[in-house]
C-alpha atoms as a PDB file:
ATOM      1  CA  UNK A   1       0.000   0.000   0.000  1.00  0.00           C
ATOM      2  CA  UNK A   2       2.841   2.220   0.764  1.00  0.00           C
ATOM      3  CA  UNK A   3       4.399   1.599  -2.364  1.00  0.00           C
ATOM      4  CA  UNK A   4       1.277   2.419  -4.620  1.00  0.00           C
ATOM      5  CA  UNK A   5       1.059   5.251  -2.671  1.00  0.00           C
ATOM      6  CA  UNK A   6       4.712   6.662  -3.216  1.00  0.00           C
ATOM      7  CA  UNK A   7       4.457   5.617  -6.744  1.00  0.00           C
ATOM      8  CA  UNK A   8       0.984   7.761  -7.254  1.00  0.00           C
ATOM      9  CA  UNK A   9       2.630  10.670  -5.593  1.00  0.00           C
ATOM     10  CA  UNK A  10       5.760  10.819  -7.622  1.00  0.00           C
ATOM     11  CA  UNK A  11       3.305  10.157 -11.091  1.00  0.00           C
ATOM     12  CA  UNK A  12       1.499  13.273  -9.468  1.00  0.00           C
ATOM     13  CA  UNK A  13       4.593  15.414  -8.806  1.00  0.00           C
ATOM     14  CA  UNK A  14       6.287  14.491 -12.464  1.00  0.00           C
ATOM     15  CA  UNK A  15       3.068  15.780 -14.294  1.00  0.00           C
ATOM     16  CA  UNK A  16       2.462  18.456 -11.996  1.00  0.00           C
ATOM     17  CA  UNK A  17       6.240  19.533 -12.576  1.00  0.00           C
ATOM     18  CA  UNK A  18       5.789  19.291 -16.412  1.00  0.00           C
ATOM     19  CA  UNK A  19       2.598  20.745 -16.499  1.00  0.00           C
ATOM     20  CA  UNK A  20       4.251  24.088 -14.768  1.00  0.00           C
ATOM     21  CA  UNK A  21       6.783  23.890 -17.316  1.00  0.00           C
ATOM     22  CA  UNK A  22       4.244  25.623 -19.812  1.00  0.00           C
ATOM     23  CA  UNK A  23       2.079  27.424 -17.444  1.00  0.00           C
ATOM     24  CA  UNK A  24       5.228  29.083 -16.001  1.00  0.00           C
ATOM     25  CA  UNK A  25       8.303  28.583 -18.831  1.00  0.00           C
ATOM     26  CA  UNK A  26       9.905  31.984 -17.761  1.00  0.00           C
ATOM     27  CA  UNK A  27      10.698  30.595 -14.230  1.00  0.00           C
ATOM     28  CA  UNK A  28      12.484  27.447 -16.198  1.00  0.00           C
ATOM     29  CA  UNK A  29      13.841  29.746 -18.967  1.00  0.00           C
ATOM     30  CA  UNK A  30      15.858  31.493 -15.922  1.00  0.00           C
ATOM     31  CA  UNK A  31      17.010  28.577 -14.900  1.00  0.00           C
ATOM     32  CA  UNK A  32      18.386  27.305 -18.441  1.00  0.00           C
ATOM     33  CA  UNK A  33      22.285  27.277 -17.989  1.00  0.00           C
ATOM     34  CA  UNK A  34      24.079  29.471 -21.306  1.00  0.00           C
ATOM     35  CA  UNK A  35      25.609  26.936 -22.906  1.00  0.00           C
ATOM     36  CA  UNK A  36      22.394  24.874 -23.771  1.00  0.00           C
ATOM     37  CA  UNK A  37      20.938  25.639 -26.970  1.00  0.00           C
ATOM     38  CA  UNK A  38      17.364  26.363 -27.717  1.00  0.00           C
ATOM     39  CA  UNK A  39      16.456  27.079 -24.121  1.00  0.00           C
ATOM     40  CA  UNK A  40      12.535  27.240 -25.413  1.00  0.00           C
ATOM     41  CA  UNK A  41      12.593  24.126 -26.869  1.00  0.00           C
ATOM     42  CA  UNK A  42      14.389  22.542 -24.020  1.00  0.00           C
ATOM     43  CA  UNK A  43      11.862  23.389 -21.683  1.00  0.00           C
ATOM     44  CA  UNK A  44       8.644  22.428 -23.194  1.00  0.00           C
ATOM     45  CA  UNK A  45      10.577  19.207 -24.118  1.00  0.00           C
ATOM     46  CA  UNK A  46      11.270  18.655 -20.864  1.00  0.00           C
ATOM     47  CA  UNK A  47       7.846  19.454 -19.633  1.00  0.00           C
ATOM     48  CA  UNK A  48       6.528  16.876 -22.112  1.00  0.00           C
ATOM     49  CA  UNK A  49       8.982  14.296 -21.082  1.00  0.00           C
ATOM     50  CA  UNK A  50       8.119  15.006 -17.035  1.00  0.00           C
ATOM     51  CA  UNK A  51       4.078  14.649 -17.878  1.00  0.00           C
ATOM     52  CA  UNK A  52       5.346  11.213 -19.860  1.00  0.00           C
ATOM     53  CA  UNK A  53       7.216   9.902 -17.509  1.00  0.00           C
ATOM     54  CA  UNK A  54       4.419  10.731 -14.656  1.00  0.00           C
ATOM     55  CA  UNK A  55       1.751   9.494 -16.750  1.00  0.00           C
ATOM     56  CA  UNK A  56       3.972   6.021 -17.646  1.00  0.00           C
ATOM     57  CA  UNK A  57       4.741   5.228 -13.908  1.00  0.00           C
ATOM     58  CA  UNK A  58       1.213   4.810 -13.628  1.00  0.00           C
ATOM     59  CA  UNK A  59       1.124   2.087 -16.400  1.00  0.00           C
ATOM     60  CA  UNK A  60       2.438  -1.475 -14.711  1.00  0.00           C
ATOM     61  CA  UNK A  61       4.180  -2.740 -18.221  1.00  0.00           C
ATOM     62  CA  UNK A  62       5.829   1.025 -18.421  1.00  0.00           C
ATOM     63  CA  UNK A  63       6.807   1.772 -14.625  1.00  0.00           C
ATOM     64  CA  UNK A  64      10.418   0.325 -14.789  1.00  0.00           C
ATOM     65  CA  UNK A  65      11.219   1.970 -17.884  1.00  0.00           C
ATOM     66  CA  UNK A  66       9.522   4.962 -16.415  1.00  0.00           C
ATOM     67  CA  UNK A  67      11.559   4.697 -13.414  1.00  0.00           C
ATOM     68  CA  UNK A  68      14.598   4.803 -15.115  1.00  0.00           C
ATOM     69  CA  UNK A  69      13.749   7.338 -17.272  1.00  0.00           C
ATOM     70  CA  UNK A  70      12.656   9.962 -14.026  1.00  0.00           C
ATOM     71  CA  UNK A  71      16.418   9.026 -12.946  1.00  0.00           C
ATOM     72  CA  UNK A  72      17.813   9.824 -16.274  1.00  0.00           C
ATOM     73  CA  UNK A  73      15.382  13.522 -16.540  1.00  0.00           C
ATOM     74  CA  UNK A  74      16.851  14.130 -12.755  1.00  0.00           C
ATOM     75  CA  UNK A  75      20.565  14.190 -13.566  1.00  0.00           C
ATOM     76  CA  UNK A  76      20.185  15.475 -16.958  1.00  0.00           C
ATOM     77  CA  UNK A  77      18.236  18.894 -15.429  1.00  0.00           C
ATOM     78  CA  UNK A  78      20.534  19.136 -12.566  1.00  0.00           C
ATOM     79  CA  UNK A  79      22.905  21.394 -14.390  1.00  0.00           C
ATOM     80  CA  UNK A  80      20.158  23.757 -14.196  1.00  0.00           C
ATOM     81  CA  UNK A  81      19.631  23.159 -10.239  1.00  0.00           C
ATOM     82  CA  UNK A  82      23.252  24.287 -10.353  1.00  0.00           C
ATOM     83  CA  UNK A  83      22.690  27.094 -12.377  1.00  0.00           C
ATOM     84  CA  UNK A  84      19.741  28.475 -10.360  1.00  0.00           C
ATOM     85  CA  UNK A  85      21.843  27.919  -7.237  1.00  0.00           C
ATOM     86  CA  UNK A  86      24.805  30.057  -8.479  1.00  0.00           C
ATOM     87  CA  UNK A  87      22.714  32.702  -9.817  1.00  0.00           C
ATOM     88  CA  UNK A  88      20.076  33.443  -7.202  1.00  0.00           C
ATOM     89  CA  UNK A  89      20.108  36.831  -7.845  1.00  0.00           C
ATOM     90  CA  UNK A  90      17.706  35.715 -10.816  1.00  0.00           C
ATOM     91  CA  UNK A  91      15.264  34.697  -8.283  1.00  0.00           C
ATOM     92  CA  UNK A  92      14.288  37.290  -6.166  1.00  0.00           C
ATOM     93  CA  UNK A  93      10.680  35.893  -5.346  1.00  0.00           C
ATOM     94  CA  UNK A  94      12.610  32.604  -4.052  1.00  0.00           C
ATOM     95  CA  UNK A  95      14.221  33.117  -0.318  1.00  0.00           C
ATOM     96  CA  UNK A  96      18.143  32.166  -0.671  1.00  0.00           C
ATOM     97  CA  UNK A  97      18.070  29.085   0.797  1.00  0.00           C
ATOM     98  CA  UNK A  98      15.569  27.288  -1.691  1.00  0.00           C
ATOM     99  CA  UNK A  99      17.680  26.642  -4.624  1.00  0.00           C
ATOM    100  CA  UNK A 100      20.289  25.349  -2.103  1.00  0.00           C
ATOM    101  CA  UNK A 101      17.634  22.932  -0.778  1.00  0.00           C
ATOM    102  CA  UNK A 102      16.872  21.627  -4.167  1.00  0.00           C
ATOM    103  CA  UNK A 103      20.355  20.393  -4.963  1.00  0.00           C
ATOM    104  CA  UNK A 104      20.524  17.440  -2.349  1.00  0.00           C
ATOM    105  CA  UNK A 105      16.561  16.865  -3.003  1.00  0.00           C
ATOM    106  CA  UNK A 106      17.360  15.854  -6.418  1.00  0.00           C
ATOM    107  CA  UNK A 107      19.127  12.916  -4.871  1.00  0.00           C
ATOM    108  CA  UNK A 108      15.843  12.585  -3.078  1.00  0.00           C
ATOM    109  CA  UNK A 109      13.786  12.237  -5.756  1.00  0.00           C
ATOM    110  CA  UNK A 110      16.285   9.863  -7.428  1.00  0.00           C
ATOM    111  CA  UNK A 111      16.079   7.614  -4.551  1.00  0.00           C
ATOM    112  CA  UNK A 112      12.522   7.547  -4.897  1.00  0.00           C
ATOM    113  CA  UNK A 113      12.499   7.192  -8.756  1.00  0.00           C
ATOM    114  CA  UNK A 114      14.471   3.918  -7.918  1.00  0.00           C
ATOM    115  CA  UNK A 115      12.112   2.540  -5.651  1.00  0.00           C
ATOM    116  CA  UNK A 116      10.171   1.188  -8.823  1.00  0.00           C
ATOM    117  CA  UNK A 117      13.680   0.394 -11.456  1.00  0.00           C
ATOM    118  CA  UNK A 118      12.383  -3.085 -10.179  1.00  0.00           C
ATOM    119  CA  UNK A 119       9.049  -4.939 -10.475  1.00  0.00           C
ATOM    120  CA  UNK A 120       7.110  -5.143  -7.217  1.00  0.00           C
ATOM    121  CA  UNK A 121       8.418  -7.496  -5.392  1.00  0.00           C
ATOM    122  CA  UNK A 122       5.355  -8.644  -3.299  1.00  0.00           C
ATOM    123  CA  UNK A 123       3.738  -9.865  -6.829  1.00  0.00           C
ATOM    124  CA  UNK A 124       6.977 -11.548  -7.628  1.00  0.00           C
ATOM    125  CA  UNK A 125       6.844 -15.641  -7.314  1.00  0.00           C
END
């Protein structure tokens, strides 16, 4: 029960997070390091991929793949956790020690992601 529940929440929290990639794509524009091109483009693909992913966890024959694929979005968008860390000045609406926070919470959320890399294993026989 706990795991259906952890797995509903982080299908919830990946679609909300994409979703609020095109209802807010300023805040994610700031946070779009230089060097990546197409900063647009990368963040309404991004959303997409987050509302995929959230919507695919909730699909038994997709949630490994899913899974794997939240872990893969997490550490390819942490550059941009770094970036909004080192330039806070961006973020005045944001107290200082937010983007801070969300540096070790991305480990969190990997963690969490990882929790369902493997087939249940109650169903497992």
């Amino acid at each position: 029960m706990v795991r259906k529940i952890l797995m509903l929440l982080l299908a919830l929290f990946m679609f909300l997070g994409g979703l609020n990639h095109f209802l807010n794509p300023d805040f994610y524009l700031r946070m779009m390091p230089p060097y990546v091109p197409a900063p647009g483009f990368m963040v309404a693909l991004s959303g997409v991929v987050e509302i995929a992913l959230g919507i695919a966890l909730l699909l038994p024959r997709m949630r490994v793949l899913a899974a794997w694929g939240i872990i893969a979005l997490l550490i390819a968008v942490f550059p941009a956790n770094i970036h909004m860390y080192l330039h806070r000045d961006q973020w005045p609406e944001i107290p200082a020690f937010v983007p801070l926070i969300r540096l070790p919470f991305q480990l969190v959320f990997i963690a969490w992601a990882w929790l369902f890399t493997r087939r249940n294993p109650a169903r497992q026989g």
